[in-house]
Protein backbone atom coordinates (compact mmCIF):
# COMPACT_ATOMS: atom_id res chain seq x y z
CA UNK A 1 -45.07 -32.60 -31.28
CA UNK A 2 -42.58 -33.02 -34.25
CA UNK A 3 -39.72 -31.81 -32.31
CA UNK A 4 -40.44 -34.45 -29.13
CA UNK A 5 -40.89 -37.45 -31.33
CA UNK A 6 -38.01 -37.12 -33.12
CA UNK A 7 -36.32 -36.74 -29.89
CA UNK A 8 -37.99 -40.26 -28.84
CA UNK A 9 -36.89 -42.01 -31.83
CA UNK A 10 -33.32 -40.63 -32.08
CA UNK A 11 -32.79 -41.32 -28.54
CA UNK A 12 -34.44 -45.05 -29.46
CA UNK A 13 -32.18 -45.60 -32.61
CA UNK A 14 -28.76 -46.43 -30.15
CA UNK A 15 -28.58 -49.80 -28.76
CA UNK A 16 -26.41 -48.37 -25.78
CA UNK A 17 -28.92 -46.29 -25.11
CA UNK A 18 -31.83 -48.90 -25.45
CA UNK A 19 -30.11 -51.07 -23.42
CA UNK A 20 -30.11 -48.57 -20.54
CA UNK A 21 -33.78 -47.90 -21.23
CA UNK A 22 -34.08 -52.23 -20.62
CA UNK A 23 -32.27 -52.02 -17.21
CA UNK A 24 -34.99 -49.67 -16.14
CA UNK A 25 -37.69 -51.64 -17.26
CA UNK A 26 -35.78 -54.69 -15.31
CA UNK A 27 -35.12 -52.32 -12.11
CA UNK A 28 -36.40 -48.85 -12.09
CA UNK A 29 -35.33 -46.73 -10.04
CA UNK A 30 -31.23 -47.24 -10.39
CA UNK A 31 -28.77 -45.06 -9.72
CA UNK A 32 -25.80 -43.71 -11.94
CA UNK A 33 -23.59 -45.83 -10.48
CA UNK A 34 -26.17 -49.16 -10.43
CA UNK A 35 -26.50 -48.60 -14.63
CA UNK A 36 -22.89 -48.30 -14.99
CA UNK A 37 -22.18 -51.45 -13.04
CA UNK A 38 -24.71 -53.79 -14.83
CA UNK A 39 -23.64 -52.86 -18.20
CA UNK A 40 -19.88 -51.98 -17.83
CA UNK A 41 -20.17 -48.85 -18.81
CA UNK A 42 -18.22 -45.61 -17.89
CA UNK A 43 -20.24 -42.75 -15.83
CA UNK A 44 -19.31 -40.09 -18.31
CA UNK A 45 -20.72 -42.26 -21.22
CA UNK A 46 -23.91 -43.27 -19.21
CA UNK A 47 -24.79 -39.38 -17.62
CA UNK A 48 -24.37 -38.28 -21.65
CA UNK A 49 -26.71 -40.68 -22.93
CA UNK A 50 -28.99 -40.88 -19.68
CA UNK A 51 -29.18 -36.85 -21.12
CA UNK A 52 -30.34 -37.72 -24.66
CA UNK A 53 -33.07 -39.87 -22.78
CA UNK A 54 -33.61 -37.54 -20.40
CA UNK A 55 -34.49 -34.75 -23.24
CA UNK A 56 -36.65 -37.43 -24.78
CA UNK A 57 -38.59 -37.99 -21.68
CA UNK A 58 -38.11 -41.37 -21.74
CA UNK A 59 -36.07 -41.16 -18.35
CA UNK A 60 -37.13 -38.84 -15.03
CA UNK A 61 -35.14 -38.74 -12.45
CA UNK A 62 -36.35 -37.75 -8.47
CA UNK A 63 -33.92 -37.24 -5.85
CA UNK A 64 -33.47 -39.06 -2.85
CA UNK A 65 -30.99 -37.98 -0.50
CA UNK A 66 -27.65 -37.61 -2.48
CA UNK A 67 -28.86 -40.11 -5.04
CA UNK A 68 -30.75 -39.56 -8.49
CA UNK A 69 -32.69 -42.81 -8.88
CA UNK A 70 -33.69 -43.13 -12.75
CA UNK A 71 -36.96 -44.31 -13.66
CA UNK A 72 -38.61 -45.26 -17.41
CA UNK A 73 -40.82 -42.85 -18.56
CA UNK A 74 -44.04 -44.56 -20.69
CA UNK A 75 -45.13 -40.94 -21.55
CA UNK A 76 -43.11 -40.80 -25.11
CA UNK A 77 -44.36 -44.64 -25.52
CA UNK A 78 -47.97 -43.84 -24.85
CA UNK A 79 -48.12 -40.93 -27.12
CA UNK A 80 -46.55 -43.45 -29.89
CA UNK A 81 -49.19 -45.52 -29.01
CA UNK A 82 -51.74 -43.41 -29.78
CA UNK A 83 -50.94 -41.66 -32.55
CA UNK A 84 -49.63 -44.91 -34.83
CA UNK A 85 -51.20 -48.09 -32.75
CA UNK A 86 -54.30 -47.29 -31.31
CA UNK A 87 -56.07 -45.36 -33.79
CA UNK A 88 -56.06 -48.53 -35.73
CA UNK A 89 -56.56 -51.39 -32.96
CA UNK A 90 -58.40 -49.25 -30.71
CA UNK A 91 -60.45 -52.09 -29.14
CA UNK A 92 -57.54 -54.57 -28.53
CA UNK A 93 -54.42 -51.56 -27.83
CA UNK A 94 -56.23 -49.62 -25.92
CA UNK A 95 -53.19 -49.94 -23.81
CA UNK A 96 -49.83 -51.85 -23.94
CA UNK A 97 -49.29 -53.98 -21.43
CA UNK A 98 -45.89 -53.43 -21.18
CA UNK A 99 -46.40 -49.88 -20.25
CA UNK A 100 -48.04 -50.45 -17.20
CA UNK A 101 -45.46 -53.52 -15.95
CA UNK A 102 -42.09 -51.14 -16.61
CA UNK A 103 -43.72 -49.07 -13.47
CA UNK A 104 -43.70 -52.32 -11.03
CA UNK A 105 -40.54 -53.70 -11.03
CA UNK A 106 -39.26 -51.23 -8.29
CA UNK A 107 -37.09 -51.72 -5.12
CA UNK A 108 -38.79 -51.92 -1.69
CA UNK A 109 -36.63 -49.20 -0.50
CA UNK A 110 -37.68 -47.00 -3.74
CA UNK A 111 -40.76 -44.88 -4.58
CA UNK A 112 -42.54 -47.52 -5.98
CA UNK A 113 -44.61 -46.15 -8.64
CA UNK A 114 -42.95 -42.50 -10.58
CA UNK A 115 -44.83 -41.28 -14.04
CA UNK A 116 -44.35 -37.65 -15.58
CA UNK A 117 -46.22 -35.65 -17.87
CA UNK A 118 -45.62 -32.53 -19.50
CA UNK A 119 -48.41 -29.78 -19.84
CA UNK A 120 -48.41 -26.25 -22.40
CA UNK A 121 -49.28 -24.43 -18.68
CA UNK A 122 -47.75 -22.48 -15.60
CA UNK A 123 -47.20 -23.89 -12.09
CA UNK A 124 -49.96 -21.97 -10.66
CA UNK A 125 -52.06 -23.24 -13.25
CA UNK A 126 -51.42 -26.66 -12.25
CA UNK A 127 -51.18 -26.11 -8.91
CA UNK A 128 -54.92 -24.76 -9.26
CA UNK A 129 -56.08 -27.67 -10.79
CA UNK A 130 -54.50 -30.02 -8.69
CA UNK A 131 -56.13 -28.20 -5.48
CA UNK A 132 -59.53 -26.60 -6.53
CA UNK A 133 -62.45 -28.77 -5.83
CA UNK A 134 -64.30 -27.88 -9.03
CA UNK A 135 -61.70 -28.06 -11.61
CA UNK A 136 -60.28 -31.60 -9.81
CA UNK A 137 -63.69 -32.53 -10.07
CA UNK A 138 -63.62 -31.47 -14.22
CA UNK A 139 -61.12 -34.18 -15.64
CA UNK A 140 -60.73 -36.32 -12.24
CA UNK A 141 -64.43 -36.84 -11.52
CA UNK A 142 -63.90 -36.14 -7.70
CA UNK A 143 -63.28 -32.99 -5.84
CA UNK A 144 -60.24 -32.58 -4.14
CA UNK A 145 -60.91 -30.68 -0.88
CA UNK A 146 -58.67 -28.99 1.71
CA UNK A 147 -57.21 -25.40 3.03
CA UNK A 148 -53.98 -26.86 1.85
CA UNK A 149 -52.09 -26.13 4.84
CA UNK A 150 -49.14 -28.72 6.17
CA UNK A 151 -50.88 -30.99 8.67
CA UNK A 152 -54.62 -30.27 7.15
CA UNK A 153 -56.79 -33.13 6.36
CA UNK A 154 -57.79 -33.59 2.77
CA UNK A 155 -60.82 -35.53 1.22
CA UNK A 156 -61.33 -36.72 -2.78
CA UNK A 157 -65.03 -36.59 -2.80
CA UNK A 158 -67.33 -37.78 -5.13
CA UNK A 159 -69.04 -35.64 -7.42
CA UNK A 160 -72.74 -37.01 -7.20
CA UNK A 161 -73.81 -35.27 -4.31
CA UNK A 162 -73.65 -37.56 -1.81
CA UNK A 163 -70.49 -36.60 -0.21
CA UNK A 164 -68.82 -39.70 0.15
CA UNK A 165 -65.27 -39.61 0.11
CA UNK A 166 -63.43 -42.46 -1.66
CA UNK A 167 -59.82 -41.31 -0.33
CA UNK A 168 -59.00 -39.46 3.03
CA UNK A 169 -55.21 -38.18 4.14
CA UNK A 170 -52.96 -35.61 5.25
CA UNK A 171 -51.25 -32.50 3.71
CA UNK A 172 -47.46 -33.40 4.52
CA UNK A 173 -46.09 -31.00 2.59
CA UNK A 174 -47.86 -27.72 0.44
CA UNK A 175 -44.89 -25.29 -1.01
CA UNK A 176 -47.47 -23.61 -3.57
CA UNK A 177 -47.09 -24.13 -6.57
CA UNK A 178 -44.26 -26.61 -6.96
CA UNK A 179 -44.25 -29.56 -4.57
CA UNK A 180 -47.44 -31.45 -2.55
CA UNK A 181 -47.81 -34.45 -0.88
CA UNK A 182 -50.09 -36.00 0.63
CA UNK A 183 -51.03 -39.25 2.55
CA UNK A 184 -53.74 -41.50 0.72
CA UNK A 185 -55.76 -44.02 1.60
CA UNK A 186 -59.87 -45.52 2.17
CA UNK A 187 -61.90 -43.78 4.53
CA UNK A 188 -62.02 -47.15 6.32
CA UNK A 189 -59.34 -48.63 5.15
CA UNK A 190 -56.80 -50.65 7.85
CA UNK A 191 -53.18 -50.66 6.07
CA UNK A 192 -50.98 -51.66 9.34
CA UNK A 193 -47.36 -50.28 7.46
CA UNK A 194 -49.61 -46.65 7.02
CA UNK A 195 -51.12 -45.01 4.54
CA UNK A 196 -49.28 -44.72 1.04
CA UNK A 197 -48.26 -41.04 -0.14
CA UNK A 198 -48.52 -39.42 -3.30
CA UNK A 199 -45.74 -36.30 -4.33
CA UNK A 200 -46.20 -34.02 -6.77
CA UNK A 201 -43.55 -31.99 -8.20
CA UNK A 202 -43.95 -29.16 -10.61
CA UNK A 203 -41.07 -27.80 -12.60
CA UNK A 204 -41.14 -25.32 -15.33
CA UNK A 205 -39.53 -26.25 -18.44
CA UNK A 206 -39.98 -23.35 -21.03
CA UNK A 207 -43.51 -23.25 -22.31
CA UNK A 208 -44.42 -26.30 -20.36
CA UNK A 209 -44.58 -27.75 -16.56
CA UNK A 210 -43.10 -31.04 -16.13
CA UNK A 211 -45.48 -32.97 -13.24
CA UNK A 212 -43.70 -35.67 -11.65
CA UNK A 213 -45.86 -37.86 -9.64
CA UNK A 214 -44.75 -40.41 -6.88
CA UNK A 215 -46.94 -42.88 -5.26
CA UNK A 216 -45.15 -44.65 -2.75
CA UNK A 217 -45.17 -47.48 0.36
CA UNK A 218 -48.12 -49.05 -1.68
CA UNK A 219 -49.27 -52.21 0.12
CA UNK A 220 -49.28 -55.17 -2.83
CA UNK A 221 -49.07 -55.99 -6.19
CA UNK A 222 -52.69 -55.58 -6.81
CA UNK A 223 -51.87 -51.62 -5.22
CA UNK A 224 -49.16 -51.33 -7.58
CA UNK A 225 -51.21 -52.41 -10.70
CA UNK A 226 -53.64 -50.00 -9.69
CA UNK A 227 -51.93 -47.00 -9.18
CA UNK A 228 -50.11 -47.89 -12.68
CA UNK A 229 -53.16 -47.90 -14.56
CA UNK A 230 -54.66 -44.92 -12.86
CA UNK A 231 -52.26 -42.33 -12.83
CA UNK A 232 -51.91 -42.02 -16.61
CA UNK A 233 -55.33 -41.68 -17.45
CA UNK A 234 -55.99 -38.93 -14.74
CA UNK A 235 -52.60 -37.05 -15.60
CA UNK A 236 -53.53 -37.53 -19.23
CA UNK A 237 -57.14 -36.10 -18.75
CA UNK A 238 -55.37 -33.32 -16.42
CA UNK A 239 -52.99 -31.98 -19.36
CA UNK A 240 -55.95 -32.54 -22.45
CA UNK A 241 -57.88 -30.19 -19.60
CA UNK A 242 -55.63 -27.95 -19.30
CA UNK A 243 -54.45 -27.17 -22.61
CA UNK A 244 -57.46 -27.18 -24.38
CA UNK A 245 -60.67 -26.99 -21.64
CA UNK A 246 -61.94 -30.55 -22.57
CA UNK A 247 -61.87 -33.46 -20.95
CA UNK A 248 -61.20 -37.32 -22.09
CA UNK A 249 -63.56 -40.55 -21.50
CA UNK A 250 -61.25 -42.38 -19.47
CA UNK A 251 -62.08 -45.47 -17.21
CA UNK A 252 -63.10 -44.08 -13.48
CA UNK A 253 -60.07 -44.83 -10.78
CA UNK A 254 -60.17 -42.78 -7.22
């Protein structure tokens, strides 16, 4: 933990490199080439300091096409957070604000909502929690259920027994145990532009897995704000549940 703070805070202490972190939380998801043009700057300086905030986790990057859009990372910021801010304001910090709007300023043509965690675990050990219906059901509080197959229909079921499913999709894509997405949406629900669709990516990095997630063609605002504030806290309860067996009290999202 040492080691990635002081990664966060030496990547924080240049102003060039702040500055690209604030033309993220203006437009995330930019490309080299859309950083270098809105502050003037050349690509070899940008890609070395885009780097330094790379290895700080305070920028991910997801491929689309022949482009690397760049997103902000809140991770670092949350675990700052907690450690110095909200062990001492825990009723009124329970989380910043600006964490949550840095995810929703994203272009229409973009993945509209990208967070990554890192977890002390192996792909296959995510994987497994990702897809098993009793350990989604430990830190998520629903059961994810499917064969996992491409094309397969897949259900996030409640956990009391009464089977209800609160969101119903597709397997696009299952290439165990590094990439999965899925459609998402209500049982019921009538979304006329589609369901939206959530990708998970699973890297290892050393010791650790990096878990990108990307929830995208979300309907509103309201969508947006929703998957912003959910994603952390089930990702967050996912990697406490994984590296040590427990499990957080977070507020309930699907």
């Amino acid at each position: 933990m040492s080691d990635e703070m002081d990664r966060v805070f030496k990547a924080l202490s240049d102003a060039t490199r702040r500055s690209l972190l604030d033309r993220l939380h203006e437009n995330n998801g930019q490309t080299l080439s859309e950083l270098c043009s809105g502050l003037g700057m050349a690509r070899q300086s940008a890609t070395q300091h885009l780097g330094l905030l790379e290895a700080a986790n305070l920028v991910s990057t997801v491929r689309r096409g022949r482009e690397k859009l760049h997103y902000l990372n809140p991770v670092p910021l949350h675990e700052i957070e907690q450690r110095w801010i909200d062990k001492f304001e825990r009723p009124h910090l329970r989380a910043l604000s600006a964490l949550k709007q840095r995810a929703e300023n994203v272009m229409s043509a973009k993945p509209e909502f990208v967070y990554t965690t890192y977890i002390e675990a192996t792909p296959a050990m995510v994987w497994q929690a990702l897809t098993d219906p009793e350990m989604s059901a430990a830190y998520w509080g629903h059961s994810n259920v499917s064969d996992w197959q491409q094309g397969s229909a897949w259900e996030h079921r409640r956990i009391d027994g009464s089977g209800t499913d609160d969101v119903v999709g597709t397997v696009v894509e299952a290439q165990a145990p590094h990439r999965l997405v899925v459609t998402w949406a209500g049982p019921s629900e009538e979304r006329p532009q589609g369901p939206s669709r959530v990708t998970f990516e699973l890297k290892p990095l050393g010791g650790t897995v990096q878990l990108t997630v990307t929830h995208e063609n979300l309907r509103d605002d309201t969508e947006l704000r929703q998957a912003a504030g959910g994603w952390p806290s089930v990702l967050s309860n996912l990697k406490t549940y994984l590296e040590t067996g427990k499990t957080l009290s977070l507020p309930a999202w699907s």
